[in-house]
N, C-alpha and C. Protein backbone atom coordinates (compact mmCIF):
# COMPACT_ATOMS: atom_id res chain seq x y z
N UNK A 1 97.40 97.24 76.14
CA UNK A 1 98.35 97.31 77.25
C UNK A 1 99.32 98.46 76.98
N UNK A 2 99.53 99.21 77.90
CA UNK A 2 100.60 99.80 77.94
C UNK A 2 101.80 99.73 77.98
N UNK A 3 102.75 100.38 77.45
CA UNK A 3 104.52 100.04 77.42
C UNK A 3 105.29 101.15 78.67
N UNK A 4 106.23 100.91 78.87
CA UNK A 4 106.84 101.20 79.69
C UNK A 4 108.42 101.36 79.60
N UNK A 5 109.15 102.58 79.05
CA UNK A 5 110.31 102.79 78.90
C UNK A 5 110.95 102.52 80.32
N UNK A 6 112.27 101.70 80.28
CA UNK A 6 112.80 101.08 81.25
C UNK A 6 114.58 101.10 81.45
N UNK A 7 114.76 101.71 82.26
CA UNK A 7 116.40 102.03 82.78
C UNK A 7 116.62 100.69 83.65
N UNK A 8 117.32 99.54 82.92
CA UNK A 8 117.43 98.58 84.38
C UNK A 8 119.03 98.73 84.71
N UNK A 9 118.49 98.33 85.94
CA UNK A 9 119.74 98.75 87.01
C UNK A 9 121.32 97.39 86.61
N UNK A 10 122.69 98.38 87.14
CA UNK A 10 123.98 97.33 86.56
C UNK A 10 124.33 98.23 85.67
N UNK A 11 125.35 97.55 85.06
CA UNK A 11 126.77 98.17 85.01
C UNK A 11 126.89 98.68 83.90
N UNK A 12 125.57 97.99 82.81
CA UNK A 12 125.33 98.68 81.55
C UNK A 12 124.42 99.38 81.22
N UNK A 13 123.74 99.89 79.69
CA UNK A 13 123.15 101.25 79.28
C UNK A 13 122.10 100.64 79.29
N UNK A 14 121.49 99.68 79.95
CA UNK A 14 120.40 98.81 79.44
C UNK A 14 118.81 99.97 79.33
N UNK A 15 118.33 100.28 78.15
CA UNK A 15 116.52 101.00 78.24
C UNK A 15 116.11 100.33 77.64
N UNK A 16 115.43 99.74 78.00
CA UNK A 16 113.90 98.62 77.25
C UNK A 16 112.43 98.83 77.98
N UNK A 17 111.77 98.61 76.66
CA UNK A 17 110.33 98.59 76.83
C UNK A 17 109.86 97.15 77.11
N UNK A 18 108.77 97.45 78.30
CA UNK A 18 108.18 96.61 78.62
C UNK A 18 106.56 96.43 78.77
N UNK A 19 105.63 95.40 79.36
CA UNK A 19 104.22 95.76 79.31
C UNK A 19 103.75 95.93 80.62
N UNK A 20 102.59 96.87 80.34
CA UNK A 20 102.10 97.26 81.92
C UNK A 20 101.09 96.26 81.77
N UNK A 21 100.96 95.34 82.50
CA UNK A 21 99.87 94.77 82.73
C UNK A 21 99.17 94.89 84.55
N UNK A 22 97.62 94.69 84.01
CA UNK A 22 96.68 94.91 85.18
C UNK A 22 97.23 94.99 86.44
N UNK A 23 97.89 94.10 86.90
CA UNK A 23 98.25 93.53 88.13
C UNK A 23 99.35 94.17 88.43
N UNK A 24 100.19 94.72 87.51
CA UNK A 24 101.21 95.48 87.80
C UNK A 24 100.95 96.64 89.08
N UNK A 25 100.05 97.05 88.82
CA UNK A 25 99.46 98.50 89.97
C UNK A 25 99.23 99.72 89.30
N UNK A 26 99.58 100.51 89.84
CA UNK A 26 99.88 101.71 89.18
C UNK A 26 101.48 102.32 88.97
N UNK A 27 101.91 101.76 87.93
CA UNK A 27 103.09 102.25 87.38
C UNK A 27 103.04 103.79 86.91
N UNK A 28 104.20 104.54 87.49
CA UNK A 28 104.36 106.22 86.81
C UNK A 28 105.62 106.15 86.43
N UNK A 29 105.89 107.27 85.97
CA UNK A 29 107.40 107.46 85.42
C UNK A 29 107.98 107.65 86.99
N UNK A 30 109.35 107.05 87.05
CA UNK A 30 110.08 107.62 88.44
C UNK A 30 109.93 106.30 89.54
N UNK A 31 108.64 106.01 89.64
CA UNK A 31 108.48 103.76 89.84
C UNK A 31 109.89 102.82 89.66
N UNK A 32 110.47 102.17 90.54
CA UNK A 32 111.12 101.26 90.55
C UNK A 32 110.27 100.05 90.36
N UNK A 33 110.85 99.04 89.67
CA UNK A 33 109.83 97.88 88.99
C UNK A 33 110.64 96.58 88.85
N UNK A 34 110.27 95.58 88.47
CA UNK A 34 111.12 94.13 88.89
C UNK A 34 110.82 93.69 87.39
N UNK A 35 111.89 93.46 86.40
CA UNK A 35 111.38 92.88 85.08
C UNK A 35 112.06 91.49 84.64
N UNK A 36 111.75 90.87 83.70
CA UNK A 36 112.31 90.08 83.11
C UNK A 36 113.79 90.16 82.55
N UNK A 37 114.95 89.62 82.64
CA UNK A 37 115.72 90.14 81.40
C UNK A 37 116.91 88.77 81.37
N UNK A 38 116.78 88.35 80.03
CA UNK A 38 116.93 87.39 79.80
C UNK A 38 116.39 85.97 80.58
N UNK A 39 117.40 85.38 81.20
CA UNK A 39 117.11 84.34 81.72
C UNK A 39 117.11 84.55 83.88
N UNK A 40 116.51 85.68 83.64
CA UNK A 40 116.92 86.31 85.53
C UNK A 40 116.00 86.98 85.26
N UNK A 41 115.82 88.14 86.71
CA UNK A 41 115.07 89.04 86.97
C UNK A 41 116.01 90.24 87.14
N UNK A 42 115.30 91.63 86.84
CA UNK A 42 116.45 92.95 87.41
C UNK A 42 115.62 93.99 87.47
N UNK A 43 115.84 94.92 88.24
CA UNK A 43 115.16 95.89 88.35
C UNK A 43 115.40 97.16 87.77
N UNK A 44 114.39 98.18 87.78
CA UNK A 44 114.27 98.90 87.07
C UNK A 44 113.80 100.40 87.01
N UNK A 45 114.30 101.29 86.62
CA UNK A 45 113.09 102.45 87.21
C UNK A 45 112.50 102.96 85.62
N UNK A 46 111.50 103.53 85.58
CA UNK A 46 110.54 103.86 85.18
C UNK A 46 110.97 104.95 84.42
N UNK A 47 111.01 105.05 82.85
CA UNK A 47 111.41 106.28 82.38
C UNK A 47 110.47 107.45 82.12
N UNK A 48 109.32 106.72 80.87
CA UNK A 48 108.30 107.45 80.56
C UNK A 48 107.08 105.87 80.31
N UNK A 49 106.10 106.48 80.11
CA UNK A 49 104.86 105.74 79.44
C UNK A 49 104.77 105.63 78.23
N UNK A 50 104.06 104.80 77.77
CA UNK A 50 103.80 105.20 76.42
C UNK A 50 102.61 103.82 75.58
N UNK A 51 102.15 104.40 74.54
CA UNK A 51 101.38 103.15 73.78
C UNK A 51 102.60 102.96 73.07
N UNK A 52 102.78 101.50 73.03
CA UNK A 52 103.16 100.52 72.15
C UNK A 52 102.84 100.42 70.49
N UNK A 53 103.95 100.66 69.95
CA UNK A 53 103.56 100.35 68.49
C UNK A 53 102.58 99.33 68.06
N UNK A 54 101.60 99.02 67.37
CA UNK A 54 100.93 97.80 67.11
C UNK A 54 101.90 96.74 66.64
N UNK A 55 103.32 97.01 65.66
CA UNK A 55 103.91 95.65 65.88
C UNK A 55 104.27 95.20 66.95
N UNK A 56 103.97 95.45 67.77
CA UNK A 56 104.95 95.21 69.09
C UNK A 56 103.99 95.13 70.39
N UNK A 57 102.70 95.53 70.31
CA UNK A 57 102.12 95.53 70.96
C UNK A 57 101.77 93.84 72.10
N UNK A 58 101.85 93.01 71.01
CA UNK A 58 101.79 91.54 72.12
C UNK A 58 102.74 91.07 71.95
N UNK A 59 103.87 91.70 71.62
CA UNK A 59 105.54 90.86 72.04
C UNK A 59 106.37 91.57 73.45
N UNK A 60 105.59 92.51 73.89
CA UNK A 60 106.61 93.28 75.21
C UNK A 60 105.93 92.06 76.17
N UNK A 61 107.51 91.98 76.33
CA UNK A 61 107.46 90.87 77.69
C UNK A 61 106.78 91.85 79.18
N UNK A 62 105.87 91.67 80.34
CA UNK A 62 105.50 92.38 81.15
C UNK A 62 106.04 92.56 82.34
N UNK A 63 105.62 93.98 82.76
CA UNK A 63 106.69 94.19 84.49
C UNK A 63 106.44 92.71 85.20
N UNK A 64 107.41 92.46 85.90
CA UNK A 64 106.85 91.53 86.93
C UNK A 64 106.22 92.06 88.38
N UNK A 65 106.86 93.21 88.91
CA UNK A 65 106.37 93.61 90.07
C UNK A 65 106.39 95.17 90.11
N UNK A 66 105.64 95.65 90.95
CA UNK A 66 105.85 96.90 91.32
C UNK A 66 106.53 97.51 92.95
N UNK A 67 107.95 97.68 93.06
CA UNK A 67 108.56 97.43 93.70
C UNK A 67 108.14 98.82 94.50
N UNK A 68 108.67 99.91 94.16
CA UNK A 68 108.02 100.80 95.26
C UNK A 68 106.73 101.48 94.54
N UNK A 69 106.03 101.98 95.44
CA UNK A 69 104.27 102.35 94.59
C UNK A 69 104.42 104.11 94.35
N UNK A 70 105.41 104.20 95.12
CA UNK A 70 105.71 105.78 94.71
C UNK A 70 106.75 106.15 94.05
N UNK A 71 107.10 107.03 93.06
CA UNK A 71 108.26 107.41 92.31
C UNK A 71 109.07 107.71 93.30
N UNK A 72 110.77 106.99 93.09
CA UNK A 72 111.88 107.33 93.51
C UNK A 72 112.13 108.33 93.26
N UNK A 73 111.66 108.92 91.79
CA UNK A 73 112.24 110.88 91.16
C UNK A 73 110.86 111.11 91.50
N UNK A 74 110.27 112.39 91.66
CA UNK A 74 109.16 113.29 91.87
C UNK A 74 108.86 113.67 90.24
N UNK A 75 107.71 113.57 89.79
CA UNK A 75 107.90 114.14 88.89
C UNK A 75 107.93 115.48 88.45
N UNK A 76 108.71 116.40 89.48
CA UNK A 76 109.20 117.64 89.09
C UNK A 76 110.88 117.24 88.52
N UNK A 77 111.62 116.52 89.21
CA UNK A 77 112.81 115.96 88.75
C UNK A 77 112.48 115.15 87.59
N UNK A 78 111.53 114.39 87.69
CA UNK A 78 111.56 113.97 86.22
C UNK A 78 111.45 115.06 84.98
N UNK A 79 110.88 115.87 85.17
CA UNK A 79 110.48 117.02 84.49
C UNK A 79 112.08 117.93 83.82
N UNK A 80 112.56 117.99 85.56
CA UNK A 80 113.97 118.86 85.04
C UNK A 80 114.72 117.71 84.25
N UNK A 81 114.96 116.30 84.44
CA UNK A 81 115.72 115.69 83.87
C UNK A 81 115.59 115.63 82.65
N UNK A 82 114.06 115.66 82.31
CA UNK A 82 113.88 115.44 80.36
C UNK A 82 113.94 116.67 80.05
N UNK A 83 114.29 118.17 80.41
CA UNK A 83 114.61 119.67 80.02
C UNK A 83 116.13 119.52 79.76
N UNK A 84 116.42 118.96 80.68
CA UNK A 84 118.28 118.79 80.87
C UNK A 84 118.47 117.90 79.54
N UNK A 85 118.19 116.72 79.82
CA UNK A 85 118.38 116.02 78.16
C UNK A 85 118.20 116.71 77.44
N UNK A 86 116.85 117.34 77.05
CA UNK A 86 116.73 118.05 75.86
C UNK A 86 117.68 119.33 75.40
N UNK A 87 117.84 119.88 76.85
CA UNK A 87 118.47 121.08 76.67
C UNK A 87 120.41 120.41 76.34
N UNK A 88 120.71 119.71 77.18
CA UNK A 88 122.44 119.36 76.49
C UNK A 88 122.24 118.18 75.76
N UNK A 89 121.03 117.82 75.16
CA UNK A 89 121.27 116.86 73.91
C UNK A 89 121.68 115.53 74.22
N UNK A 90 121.55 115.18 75.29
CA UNK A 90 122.19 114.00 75.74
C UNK A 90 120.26 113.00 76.17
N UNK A 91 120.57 111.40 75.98
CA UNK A 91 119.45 110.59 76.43
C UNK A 91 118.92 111.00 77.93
N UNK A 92 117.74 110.77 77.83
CA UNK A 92 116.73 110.84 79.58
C UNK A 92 117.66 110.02 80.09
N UNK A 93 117.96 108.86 79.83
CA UNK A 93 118.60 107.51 81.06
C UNK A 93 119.68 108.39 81.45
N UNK A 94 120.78 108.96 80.52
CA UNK A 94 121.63 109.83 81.55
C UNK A 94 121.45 110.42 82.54
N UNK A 95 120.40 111.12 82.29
CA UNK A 95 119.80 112.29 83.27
C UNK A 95 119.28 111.58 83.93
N UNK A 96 119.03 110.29 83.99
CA UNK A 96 118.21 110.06 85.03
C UNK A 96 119.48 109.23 85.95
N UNK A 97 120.32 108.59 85.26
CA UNK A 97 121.59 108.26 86.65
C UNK A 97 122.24 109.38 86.74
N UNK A 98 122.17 110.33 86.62
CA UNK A 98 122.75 111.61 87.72
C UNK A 98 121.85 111.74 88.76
N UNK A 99 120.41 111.47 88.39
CA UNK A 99 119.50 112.02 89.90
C UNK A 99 119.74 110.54 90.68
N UNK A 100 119.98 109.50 89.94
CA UNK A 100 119.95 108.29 91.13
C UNK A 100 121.03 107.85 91.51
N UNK A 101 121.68 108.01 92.72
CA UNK A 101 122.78 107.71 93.45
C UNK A 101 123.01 105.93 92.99
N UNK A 102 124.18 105.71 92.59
CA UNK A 102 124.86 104.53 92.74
C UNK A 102 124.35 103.27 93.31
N UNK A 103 124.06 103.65 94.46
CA UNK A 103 123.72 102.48 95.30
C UNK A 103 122.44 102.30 95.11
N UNK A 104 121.58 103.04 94.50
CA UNK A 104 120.02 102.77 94.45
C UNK A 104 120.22 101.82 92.94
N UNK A 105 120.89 102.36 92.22
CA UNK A 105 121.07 102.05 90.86
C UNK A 105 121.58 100.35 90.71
N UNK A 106 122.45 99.95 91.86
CA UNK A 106 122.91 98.92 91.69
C UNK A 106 122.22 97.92 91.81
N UNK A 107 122.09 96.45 90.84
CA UNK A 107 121.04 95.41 91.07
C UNK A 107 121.18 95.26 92.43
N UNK A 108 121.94 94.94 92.95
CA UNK A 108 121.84 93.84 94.24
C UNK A 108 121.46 94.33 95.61
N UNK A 109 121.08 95.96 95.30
CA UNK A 109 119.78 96.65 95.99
C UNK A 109 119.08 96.24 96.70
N UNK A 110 118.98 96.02 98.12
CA UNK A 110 117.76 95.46 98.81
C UNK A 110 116.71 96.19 99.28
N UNK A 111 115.36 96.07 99.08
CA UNK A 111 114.64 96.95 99.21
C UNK A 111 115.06 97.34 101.09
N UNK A 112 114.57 98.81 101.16
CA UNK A 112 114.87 99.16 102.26
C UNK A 112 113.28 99.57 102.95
N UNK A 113 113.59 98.97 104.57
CA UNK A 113 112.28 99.73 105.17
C UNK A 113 112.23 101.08 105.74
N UNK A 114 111.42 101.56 105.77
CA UNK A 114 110.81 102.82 106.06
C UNK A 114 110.39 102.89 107.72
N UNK A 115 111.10 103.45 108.41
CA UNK A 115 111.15 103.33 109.66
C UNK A 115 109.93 104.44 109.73
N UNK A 116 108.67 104.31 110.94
CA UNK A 116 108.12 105.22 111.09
C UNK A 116 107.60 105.38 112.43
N UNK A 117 107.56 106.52 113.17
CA UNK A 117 107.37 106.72 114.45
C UNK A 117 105.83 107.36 114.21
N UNK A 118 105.24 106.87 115.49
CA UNK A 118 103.46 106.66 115.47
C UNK A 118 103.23 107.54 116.93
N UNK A 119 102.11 108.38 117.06
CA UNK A 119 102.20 108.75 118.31
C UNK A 119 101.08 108.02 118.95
N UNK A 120 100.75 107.39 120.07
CA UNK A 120 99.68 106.20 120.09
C UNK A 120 98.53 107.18 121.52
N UNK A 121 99.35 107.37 122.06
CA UNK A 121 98.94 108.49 123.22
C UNK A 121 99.34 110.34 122.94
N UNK A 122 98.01 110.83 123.04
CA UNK A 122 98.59 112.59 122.99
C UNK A 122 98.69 112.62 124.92
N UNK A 123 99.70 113.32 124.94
CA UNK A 123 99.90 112.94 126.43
C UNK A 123 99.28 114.40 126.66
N UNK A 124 98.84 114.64 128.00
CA UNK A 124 98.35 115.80 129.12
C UNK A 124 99.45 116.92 129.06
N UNK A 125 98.69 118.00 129.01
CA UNK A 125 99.70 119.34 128.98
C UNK A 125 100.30 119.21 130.26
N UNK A 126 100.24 118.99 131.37
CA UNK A 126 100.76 118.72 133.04
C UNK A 126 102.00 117.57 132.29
N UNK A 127 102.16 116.52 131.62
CA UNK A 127 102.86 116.13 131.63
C UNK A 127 103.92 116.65 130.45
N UNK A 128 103.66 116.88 129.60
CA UNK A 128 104.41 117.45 128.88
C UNK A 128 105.22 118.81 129.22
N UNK A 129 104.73 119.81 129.95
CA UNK A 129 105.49 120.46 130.88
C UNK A 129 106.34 120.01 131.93
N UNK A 130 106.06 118.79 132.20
CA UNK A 130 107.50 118.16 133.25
C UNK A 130 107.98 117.70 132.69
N UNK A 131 107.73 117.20 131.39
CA UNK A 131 108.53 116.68 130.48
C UNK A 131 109.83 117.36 130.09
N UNK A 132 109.43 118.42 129.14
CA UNK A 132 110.13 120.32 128.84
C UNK A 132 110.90 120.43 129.88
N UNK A 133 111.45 120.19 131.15
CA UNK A 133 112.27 119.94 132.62
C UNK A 133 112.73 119.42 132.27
N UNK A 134 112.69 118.15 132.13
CA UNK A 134 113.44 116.81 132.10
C UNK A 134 114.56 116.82 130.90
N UNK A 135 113.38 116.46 129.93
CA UNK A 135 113.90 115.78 128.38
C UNK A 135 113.24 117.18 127.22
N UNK A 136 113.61 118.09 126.69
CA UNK A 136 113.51 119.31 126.62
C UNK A 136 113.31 118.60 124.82
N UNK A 137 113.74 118.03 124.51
CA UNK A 137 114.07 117.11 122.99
C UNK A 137 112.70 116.94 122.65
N UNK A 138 112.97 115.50 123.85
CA UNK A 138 111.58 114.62 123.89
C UNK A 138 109.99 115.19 123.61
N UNK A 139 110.41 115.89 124.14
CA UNK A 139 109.17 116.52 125.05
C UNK A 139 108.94 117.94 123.48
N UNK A 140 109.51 118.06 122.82
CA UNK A 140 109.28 118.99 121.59
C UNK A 140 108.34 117.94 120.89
N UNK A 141 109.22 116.85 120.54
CA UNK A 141 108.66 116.06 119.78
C UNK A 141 107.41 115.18 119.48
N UNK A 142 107.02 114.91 121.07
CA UNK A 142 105.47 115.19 121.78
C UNK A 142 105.02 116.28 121.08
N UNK A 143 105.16 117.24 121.62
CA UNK A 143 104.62 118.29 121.40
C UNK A 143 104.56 118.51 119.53
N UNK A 144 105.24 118.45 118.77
CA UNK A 144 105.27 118.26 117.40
C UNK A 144 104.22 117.28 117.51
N UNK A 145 104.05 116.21 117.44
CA UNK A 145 103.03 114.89 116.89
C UNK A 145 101.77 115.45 117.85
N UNK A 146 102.08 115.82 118.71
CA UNK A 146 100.38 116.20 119.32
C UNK A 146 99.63 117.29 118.30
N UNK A 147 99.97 118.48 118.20
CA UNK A 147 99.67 119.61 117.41
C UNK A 147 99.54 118.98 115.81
N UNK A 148 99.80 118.07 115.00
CA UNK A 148 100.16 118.07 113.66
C UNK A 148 99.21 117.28 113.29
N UNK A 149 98.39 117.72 112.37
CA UNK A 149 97.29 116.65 111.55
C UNK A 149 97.34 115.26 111.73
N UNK A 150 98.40 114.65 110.83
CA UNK A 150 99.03 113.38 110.65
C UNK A 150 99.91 112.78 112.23
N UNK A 151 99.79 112.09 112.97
CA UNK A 151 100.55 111.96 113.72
C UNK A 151 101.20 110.67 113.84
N UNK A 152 101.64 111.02 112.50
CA UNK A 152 102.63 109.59 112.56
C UNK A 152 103.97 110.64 111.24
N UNK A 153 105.21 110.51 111.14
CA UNK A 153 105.58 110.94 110.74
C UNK A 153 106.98 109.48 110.07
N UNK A 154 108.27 109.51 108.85
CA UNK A 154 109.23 109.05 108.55
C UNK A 154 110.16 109.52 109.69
N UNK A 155 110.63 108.19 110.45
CA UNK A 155 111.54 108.25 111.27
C UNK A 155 113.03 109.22 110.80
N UNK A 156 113.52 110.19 111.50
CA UNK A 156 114.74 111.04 111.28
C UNK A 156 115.63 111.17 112.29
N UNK A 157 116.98 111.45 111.41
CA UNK A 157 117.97 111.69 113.03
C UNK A 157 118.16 112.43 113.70
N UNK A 158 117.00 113.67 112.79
CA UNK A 158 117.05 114.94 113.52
C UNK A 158 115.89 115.30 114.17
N UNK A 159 115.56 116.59 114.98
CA UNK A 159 114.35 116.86 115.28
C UNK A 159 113.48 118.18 114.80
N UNK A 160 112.14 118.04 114.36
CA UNK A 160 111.84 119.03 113.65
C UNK A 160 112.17 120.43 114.48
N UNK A 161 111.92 121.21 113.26
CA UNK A 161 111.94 122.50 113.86
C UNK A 161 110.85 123.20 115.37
N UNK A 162 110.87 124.05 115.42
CA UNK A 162 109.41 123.82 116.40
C UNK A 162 109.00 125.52 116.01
């Protein structure tokens, strides 16, 4: 089994290793994760990987969940963060609550949904030109999801470029 260096979230320095087991998913560095700690549960993000010492190998208590399936850091930020440690001498977990805002950091965190807009109909060039009249916005944004590979995109408050 694999180990899993672990930043859990709250008010202290808490890094502990934990076990990746099967069911876990696919854990990466940058993964938010749900662990054991003490007599509760808390969450966690993902520092690095690693094999487990053989003493220690069947005493790491295991993730309980895999909370988001994609890294919260990219691992290009993970990348700059362990250069930055290395380079001012200071631990990864530092570097890694500078890239994570407060509120992500804090236990009582509720996972958040992911709003996403779907285009279900590519509408008729005749209508989308009376559209461009009307609703000049709207009618981009059509026009964006019609033209674009993927036509479903993360809901925003803005509108793409065109």
């Amino acid at each position: 089994m694999q180990a899993a260096r672990i930043l859990v979230d709250g008010q202290s320095d808490l890094v502990l290793d934990y076990g990746i087991p099967p069911e876990a998913g696919d854990v990466k560095p940058g993964c938010r994760v749900q662990v054991p700690l003490r007599n509760r549960t808390a969450t966690g993000t993902v520092l690095t990987l690693s094999e487990p010492a053989p003493a220690w190998k069947d005493r790491l208590k295991p993730i309980l969940k895999l909370i988001d399936p994609e890294p919260l850091i990219s691992p290009v930020m993970m990348n700059l963060a362990s250069w930055a440690a290395d380079y001012y001498s200071v631990a990864l977990d530092q570097m890694i609550r500078c890239l994570l805002p407060e509120t992500v950091r804090q236990e009582n965190t509720a996972e958040k949904m992911r709003k996403m807009v779907y285009l279900e109909k590519t509408p008729a060039r005749e209508e989308l030109d009376a559209l461009y009249r009307k609703a000049p916005r709207q009618a981009q944004m059509l026009d964006y999801f019609s033209s674009a590979k993927q036509q479903s995109a993360p809901w925003r408050h803005s509108a793409p470029e065109p």
